[in-house]
Protein backbone atom coordinates (compact mmCIF):
# COMPACT_ATOMS: atom_id res chain seq x y z
CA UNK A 1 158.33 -77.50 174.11
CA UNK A 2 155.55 -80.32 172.73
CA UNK A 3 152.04 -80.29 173.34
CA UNK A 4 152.08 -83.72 174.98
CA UNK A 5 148.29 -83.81 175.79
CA UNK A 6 147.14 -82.79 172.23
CA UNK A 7 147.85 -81.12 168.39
CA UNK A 8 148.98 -77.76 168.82
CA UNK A 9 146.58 -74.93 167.54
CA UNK A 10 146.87 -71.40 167.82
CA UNK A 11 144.95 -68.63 167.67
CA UNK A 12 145.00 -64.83 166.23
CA UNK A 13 142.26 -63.03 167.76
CA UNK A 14 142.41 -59.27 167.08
CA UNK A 15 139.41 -56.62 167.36
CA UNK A 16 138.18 -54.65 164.35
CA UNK A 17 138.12 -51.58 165.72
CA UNK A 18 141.00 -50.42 163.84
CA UNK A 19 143.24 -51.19 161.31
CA UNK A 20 146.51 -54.79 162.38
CA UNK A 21 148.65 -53.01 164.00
CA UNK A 22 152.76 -53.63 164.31
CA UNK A 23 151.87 -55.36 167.97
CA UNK A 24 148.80 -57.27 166.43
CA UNK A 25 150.69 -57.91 163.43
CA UNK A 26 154.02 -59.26 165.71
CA UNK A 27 151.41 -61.14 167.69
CA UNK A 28 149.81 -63.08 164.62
CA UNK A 29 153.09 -63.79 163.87
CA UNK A 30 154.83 -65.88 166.76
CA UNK A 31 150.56 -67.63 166.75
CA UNK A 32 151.72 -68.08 163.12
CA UNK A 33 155.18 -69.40 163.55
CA UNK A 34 154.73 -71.83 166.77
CA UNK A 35 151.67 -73.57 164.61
CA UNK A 36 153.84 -73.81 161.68
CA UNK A 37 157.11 -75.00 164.02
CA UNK A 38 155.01 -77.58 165.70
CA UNK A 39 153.10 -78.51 162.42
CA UNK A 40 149.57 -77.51 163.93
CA UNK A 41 146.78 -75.41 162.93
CA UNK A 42 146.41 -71.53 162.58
CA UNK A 43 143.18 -70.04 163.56
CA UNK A 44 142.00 -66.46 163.34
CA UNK A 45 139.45 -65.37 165.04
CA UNK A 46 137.20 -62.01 164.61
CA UNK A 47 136.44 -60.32 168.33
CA UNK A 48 133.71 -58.48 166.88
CA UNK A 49 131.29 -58.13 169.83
CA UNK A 50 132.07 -54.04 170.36
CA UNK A 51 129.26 -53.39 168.32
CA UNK A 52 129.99 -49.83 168.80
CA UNK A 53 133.76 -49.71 167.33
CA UNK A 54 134.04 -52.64 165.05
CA UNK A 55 133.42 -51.75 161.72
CA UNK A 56 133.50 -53.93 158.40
CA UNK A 57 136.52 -51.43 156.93
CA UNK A 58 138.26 -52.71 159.70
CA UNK A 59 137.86 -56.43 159.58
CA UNK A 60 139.12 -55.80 155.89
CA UNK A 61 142.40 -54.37 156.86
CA UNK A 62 143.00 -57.35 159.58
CA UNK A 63 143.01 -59.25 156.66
CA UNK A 64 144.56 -57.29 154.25
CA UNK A 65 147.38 -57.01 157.01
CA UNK A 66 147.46 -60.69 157.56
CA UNK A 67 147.19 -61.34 153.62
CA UNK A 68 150.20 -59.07 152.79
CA UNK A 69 151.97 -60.83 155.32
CA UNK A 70 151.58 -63.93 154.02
CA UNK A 71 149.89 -65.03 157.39
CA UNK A 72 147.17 -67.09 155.96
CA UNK A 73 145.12 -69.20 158.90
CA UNK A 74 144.53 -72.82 158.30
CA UNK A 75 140.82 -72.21 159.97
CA UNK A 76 138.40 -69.02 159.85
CA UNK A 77 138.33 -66.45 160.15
CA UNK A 78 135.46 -67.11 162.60
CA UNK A 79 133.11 -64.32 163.95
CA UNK A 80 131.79 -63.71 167.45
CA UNK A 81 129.08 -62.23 166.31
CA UNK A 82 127.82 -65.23 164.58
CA UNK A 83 128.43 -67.29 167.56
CA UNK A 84 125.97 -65.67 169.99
CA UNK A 85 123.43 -68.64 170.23
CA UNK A 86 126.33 -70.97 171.32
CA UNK A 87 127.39 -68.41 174.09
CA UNK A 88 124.03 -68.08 175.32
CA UNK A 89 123.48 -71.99 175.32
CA UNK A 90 126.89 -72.08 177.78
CA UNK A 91 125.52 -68.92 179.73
CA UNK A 92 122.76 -70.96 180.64
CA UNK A 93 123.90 -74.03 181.43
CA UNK A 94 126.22 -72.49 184.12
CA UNK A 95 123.37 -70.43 185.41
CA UNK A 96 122.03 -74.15 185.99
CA UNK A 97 124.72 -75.81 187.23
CA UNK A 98 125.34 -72.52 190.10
CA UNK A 99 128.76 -71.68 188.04
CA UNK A 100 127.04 -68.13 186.98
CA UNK A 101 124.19 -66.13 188.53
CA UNK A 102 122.40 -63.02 187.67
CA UNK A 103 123.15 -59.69 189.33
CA UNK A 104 120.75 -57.15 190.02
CA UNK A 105 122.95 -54.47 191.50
CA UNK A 106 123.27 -51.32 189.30
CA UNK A 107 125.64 -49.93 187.42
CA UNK A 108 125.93 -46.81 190.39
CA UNK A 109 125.49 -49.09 193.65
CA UNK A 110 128.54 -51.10 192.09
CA UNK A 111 130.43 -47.95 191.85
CA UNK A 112 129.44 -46.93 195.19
CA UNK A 113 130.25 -50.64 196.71
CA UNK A 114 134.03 -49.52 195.03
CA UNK A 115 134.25 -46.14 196.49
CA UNK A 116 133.78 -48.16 199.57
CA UNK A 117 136.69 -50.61 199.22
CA UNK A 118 138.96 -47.41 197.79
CA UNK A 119 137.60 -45.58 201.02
CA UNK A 120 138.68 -48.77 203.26
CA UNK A 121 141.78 -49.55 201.84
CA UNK A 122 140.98 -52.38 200.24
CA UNK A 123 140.89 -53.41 196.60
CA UNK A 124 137.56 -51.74 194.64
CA UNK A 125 135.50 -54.95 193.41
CA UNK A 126 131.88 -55.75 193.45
CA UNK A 127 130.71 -56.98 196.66
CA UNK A 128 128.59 -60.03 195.77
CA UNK A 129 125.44 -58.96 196.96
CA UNK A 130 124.12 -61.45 194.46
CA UNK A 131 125.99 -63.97 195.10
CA UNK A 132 124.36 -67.30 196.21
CA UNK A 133 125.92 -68.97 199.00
CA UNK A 134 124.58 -72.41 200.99
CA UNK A 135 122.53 -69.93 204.12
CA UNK A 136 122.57 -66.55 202.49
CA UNK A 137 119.31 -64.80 202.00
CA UNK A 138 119.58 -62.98 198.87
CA UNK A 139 117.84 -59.55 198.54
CA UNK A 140 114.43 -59.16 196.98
CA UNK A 141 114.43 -58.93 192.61
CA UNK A 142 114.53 -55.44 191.89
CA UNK A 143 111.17 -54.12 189.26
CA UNK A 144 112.54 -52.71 186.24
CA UNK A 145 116.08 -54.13 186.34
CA UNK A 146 117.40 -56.32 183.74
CA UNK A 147 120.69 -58.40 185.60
CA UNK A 148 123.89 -59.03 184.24
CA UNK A 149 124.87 -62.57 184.57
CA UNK A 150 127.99 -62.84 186.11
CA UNK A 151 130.52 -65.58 186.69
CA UNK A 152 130.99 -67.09 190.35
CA UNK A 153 134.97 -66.78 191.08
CA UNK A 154 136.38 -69.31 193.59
CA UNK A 155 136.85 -67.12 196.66
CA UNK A 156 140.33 -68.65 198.37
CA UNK A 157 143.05 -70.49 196.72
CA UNK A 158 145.54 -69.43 193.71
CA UNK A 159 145.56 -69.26 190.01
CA UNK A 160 148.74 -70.61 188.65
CA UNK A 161 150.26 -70.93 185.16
CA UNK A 162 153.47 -71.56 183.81
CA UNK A 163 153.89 -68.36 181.20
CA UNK A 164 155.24 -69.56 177.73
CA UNK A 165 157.80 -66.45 178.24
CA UNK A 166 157.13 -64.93 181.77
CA UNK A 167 157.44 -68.31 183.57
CA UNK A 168 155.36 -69.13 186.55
CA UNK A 169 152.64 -66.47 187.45
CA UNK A 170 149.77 -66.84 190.59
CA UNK A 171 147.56 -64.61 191.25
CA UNK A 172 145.21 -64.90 194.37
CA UNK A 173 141.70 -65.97 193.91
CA UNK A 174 140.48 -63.22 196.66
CA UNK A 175 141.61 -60.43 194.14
CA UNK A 176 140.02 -61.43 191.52
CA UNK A 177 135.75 -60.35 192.03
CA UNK A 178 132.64 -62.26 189.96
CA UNK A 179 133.42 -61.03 186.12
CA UNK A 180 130.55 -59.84 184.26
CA UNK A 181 129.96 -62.58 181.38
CA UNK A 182 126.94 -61.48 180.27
CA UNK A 183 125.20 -57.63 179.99
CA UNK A 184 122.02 -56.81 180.65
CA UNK A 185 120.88 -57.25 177.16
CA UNK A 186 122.34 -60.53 177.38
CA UNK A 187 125.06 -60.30 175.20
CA UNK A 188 128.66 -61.73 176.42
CA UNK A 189 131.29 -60.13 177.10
CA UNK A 190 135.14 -60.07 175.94
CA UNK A 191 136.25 -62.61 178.52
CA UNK A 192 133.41 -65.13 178.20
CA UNK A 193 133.42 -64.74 174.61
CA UNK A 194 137.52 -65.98 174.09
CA UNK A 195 137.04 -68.68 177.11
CA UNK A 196 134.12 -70.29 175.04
CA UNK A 197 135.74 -69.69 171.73
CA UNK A 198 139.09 -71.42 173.10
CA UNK A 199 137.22 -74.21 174.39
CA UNK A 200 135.59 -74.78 171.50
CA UNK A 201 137.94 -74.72 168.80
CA UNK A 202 140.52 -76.73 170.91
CA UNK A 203 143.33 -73.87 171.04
CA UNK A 204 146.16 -75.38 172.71
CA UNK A 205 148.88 -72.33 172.88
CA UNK A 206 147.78 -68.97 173.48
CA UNK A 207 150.37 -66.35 172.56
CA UNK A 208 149.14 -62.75 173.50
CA UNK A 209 150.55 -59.29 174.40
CA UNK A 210 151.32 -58.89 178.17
CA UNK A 211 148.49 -56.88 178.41
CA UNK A 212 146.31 -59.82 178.56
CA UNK A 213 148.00 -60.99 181.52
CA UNK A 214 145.37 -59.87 184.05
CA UNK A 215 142.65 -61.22 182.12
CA UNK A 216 144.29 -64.81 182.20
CA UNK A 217 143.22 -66.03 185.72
CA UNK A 218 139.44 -64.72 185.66
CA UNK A 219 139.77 -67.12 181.76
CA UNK A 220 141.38 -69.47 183.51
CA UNK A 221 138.90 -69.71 186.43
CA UNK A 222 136.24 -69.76 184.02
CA UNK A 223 137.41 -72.84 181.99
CA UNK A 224 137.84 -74.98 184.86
CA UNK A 225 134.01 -74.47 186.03
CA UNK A 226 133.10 -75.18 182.20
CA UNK A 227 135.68 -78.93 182.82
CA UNK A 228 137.77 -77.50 179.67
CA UNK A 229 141.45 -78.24 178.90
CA UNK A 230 143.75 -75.00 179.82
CA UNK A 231 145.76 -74.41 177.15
CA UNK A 232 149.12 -73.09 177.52
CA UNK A 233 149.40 -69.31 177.50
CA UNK A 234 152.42 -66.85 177.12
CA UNK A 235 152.22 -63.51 176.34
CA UNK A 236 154.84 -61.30 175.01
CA UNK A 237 156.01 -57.94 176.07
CA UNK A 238 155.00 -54.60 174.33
CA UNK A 239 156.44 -52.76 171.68
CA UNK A 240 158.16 -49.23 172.83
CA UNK A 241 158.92 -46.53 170.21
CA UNK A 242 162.33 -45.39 169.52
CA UNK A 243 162.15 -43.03 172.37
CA UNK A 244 161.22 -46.04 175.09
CA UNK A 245 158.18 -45.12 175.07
CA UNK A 246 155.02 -47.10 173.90
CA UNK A 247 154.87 -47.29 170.90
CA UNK A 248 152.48 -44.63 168.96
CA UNK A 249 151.76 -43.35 165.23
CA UNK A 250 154.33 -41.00 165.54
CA UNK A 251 157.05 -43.09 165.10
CA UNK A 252 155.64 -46.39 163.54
CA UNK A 253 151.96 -47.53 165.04
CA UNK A 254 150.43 -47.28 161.96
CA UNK A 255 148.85 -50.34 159.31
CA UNK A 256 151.29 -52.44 158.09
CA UNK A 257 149.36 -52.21 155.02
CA UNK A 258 151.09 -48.48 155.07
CA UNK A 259 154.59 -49.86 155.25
CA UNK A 260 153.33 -51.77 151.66
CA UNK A 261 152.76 -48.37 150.30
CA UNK A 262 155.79 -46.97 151.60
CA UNK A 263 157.38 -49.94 149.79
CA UNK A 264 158.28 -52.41 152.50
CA UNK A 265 158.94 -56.06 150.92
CA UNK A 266 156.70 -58.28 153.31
CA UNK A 267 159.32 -60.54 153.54
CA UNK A 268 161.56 -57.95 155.34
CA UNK A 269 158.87 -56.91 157.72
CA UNK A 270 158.54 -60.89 158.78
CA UNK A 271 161.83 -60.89 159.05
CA UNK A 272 161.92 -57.33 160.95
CA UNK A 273 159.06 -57.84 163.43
CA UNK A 274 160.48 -61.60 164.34
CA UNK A 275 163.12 -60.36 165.52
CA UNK A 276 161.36 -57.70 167.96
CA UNK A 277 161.26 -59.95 171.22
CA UNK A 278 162.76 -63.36 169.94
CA UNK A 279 166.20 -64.31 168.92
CA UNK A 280 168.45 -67.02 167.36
CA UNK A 281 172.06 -66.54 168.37
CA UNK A 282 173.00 -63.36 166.62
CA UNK A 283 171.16 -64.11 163.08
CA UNK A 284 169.53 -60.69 161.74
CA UNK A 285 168.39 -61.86 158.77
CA UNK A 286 167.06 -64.95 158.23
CA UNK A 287 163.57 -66.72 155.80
CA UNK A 288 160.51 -67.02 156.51
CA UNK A 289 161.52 -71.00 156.20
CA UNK A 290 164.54 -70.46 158.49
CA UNK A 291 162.31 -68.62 161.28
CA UNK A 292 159.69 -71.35 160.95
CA UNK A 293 162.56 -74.10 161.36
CA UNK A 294 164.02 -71.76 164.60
CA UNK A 295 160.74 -70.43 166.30
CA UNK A 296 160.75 -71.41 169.96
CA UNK A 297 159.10 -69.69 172.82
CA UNK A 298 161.59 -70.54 174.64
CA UNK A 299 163.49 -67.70 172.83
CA UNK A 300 160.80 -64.79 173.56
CA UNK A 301 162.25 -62.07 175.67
CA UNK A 302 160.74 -61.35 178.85
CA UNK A 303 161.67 -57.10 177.92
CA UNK A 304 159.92 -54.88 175.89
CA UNK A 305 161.11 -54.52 172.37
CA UNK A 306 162.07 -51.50 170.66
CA UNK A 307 161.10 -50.17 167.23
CA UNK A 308 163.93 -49.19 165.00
CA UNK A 309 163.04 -47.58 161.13
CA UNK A 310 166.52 -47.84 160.39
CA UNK A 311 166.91 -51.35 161.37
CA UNK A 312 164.00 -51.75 159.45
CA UNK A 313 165.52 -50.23 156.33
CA UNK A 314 168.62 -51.95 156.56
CA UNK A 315 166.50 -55.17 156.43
CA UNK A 316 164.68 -54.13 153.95
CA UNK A 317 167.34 -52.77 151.67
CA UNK A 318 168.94 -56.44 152.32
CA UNK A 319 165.92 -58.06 151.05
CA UNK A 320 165.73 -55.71 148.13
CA UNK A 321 169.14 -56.92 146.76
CA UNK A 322 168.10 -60.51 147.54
CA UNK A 323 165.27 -60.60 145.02
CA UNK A 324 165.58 -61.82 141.41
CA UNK A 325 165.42 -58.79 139.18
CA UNK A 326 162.37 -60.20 137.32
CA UNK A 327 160.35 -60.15 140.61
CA UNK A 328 162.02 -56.89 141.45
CA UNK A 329 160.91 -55.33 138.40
CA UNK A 330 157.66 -56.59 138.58
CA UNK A 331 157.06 -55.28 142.49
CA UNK A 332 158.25 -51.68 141.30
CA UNK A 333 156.59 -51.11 138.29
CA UNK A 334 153.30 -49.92 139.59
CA UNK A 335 154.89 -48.24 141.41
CA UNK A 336 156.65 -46.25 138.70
CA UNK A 337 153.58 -45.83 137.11
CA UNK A 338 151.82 -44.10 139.92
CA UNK A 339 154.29 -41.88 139.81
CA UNK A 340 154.00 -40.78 136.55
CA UNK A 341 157.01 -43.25 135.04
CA UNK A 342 157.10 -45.25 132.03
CA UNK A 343 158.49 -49.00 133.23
CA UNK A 344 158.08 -50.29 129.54
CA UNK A 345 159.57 -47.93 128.05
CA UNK A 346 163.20 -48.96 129.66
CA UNK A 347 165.44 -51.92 130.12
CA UNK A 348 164.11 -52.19 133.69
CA UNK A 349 165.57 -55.00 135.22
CA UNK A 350 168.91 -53.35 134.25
CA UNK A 351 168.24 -49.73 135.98
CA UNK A 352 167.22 -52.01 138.78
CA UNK A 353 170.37 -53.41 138.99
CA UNK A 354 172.17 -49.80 138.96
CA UNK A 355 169.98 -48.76 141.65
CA UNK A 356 168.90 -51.08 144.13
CA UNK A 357 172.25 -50.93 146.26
CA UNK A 358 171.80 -47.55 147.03
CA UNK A 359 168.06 -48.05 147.74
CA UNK A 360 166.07 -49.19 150.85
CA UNK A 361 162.73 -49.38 149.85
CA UNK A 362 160.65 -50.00 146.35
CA UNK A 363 159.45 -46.61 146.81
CA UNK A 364 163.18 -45.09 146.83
CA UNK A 365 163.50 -47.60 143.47
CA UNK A 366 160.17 -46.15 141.75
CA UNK A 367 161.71 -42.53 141.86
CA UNK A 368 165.00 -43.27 141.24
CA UNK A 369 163.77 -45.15 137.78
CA UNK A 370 161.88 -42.13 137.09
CA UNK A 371 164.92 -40.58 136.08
CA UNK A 372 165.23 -43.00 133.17
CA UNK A 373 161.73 -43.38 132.14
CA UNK A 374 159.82 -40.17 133.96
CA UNK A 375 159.06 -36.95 132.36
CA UNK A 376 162.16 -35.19 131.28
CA UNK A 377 162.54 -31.75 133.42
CA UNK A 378 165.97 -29.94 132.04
CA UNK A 379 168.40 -28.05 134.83
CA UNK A 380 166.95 -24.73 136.54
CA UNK A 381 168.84 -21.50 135.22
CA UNK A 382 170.18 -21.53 138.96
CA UNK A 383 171.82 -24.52 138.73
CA UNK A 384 172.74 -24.08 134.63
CA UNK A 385 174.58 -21.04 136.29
CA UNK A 386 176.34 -23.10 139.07
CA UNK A 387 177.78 -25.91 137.26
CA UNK A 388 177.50 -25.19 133.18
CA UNK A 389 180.04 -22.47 133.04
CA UNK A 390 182.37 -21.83 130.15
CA UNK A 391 185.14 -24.27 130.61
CA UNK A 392 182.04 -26.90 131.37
CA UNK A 393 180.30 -26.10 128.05
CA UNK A 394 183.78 -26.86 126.14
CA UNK A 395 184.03 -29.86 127.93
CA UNK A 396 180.58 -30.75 126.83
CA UNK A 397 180.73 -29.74 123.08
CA UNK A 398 183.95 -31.96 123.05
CA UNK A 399 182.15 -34.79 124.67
CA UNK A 400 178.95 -34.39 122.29
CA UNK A 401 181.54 -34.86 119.26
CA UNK A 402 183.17 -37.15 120.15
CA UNK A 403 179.99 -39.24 121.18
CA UNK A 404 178.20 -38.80 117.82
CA UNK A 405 181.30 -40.52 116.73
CA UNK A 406 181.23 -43.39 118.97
CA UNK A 407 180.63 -47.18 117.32
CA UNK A 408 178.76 -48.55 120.38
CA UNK A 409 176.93 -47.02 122.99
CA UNK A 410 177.02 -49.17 126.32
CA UNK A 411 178.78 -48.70 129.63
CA UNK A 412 182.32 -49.46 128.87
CA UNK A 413 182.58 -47.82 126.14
CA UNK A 414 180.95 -44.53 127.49
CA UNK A 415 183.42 -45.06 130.60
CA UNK A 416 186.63 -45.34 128.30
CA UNK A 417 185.24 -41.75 126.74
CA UNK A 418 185.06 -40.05 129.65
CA UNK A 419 188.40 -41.22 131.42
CA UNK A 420 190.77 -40.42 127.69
CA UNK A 421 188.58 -37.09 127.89
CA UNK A 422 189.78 -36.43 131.96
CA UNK A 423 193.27 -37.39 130.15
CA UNK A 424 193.15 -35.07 127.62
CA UNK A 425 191.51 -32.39 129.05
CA UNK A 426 193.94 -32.92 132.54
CA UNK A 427 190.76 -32.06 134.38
CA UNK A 428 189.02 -34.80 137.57
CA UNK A 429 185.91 -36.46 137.02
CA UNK A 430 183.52 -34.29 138.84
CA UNK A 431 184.63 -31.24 136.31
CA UNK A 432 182.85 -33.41 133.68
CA UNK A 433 180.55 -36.23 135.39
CA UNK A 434 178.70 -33.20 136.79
CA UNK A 435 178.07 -31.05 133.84
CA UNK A 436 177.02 -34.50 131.93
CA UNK A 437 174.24 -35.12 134.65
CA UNK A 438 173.09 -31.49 134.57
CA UNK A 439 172.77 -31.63 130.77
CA UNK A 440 171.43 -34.96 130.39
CA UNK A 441 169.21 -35.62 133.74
CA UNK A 442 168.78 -32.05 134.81
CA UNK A 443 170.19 -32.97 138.08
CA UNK A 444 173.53 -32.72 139.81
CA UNK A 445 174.34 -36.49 141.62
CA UNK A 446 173.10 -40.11 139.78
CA UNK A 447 175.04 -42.94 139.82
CA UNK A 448 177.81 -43.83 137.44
CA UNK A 449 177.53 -41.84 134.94
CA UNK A 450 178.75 -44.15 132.44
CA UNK A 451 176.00 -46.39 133.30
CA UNK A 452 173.43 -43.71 133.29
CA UNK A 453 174.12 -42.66 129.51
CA UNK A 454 174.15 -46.11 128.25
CA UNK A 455 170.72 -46.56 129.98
CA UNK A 456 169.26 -43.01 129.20
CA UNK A 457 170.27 -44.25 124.93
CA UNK A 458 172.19 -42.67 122.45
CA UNK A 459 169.36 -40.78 121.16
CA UNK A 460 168.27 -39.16 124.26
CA UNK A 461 172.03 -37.98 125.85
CA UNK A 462 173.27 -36.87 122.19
CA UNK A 463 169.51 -34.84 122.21
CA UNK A 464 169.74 -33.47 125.28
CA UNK A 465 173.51 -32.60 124.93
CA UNK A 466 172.58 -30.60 121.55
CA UNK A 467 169.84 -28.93 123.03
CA UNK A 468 171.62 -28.09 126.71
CA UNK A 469 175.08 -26.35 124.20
CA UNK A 470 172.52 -24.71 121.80
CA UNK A 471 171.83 -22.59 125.30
């Protein structure tokens, strides 16, 4: 797939009524990747003409969405709203050229012209009434009513494109009635708005969600009467929940920004959502480079995809091990401190590297530090009574001893204790690994607990050892 007639540039266009969505997000990135494939330009583009929704909080987290991401555009982003002289300039000229006329039918009498198609059988569109044709006498100009302008559809033929992923689509010009491009204030609407905004900034490859697909002939239609290049369009099936169906906050249609806070690496999520509705061979996980190098649209499934959070973990646990340990340590250390932690006071890339194979997000690695550098909360008298009885205690004041005693304090030495102790005592790990984390951590499962005590110190396990046996 080249763009023979031109440089490929493509477009991310989302609303701000709301906060980039996983489908906006998935959307920006296949715009993203085919510009970046094809070495073109990335354009993002503000819809802000629902004056009513669109809100500036909302614009922000589009772009804190597309920022986290790593989605940067190589142009904009531009705003509609600043571009209203230039869509009145093009309303006019088609008004002059007969391409566009204005309509003085109401907003009831079109209803009631529907309720007469729906009441005929046939499909419920605006009648043209307005419409100027060579011999037609058109009704007198209404007092008191401001027209909407609206754009004069061919009436017979087809609208045909080649779909980037559905493959050839036609729809019948008689379906389709005379679009509204302009309200009666004069403002344009959603269709006019992209057609002119295409047009101008020379977007060559539109890739949309499916649910665009109706809207493509009436933009279509439109561009021709304006003499503008078509550019190629493909648009990409939905997202469905786990459950099959659409996809909804329950289980994952929230920001991405939240999946930051829930510590999601943005790395994994490019990886994650890249892989919802395209494919290379069997590769899971790939780079952003790799899926730049790979992205064709020729590999975009024509089925819906299907959201998986535990695909999605295993992803992101994957990244999470692929990470230097400097960059590791410093992606989780805010987060340790939010939660109360002390990251400096610890050997951090080290507890890192204890944890992070048992962990699938930074969040899971914040807490799990916390039990090396968080507030210190000793064992519940329910679960003192559970694990800490007699036999455990002499198991403990032997261990304490013997530790005091000890000429270094790191992992293997620690480990050789505990196994000539199991020896000694003929007794299996868990008869003293659990006692040790109940006295030392105040909690019954960490990892190796070799590894833990040479982490925790010397001064802090032969402290909390005295005061857990002093009762």
């Amino acid at each position: 797939m080249t763009a023979a007639t031109r440089p490929v540039r493509t477009r991310f266009a989302p609303s701000p009524t709301g906060y980039l969505h996983l489908g906006g997000a998935r959307t920006a990135l296949f715009s993203w990747a085919f510009a970046r494939h094809y070495g073109g330009t990335f354009v993002l583009r503000i819809e802000d003409t629902d004056l009513e929704r669109s809100t500036p909080e909302a614009v922000q987290a589009i772009l804190d969405g597309m920022r986290w991401l790593d989605l940067q555009p190589d142009e904009g982003p531009f705003y509609q709203m600043q571009r209203m002289d230039r869509y009145r300039q093009v309303i006019a000229d088609m008004l002059a050229q007969g391409t566009a006329y204005h309509c003085y039918s109401t907003p009831a009498e079109v209803e009631a012209m529907r309720e007469h198609a729906r009441a005929i059988g046939a499909k419920p569109r605006y009648d043209g009434t307005w419409r100027p044709e060579a011999g037609k006498t058109l009704p007198p100009i209404p007092p008191d009513v401001s027209p909407v302008v609206r754009f004069r559809c061919p009436l017979d033929g087809v609208t045909t494109w080649d779909d980037l992923v559905k493959g050839p689509i036609s729809f019948d010009n008689s379906e389709l009635d005379d679009l509204v491009i302009a309200r009666p204030d004069g403002t344009p609407t959603y269709n006019f708005c992209v057609v002119v905004d295409d047009w101008d900034m020379e977007i060559s490859h539109v890739i949309r969600g499916d649910d665009h697909v109706n809207n493509t002939p009436r933009q279509i239609n439109i561009l021709r009467a304006l003499g503008a290049e078509l550019p190629r369009y493909g648009h990409v099936p939905m997202i469905l929940g786990p459950d099959g169906e659409k996809l909804s906050k329950r289980h994952g249609a929230v920001s991405v920004i939240e999946y930051d806070r829930l510590g999601y690496l943005p790395e994994a999520m490019v990886n994650y959502l890249a892989r919802l509705g395209w494919s290379h061979g069997n590769d899971e996980l790939f780079t952003r480079q790799q899926f730049v190098e790979w992205f064709d649209p020729k590999h975009l499934s024509r089925s819906a995809a299907q959201w998986d959070p535990k695909k999605l973990n295993w992803v992101n646990a994957h990244g999470l091990r692929q990470l230097d340990l400097d960059d590791l340590a410093r992606r989780v250390a805010p987060r340790i401190l939010r939660l109360g932690g002390q990251p400096e006071a610890i050997d951090l890339e080290a507890v890192l590297a204890l944890l992070r194979d048992r962990s699938e997000t930074l969040e899971d690695l914040a807490d799990g530090c916390l039990l090396f550098c968080g507030p210190y909360t000793p064992a519940d008298a329910e679960l003192r009574a559970e694990v800490l009885d007699a036999a455990a205690l002499d198991l403990l004041q032997d261990f304490s001893a013997q530790a005091h005693a000890l000429d270094a304090w790191d992992e293997a030495t620690l480990d050789g204790l505990v196994k000539a102790m199991l020896k000694t005592h003929g007794v299996k790990m868990p008869k003293l690994a659990i006692p040790l984390r109940v006295a030392v951590t105040g909690r019954k499962h960490t990892p190796s607990i070799g590894a833990v005590l040479a982490l925790l110190g010397r001064d802090v396990v032969l402290q909390r050892l005295d005061m857990t046996l002093a009762g």
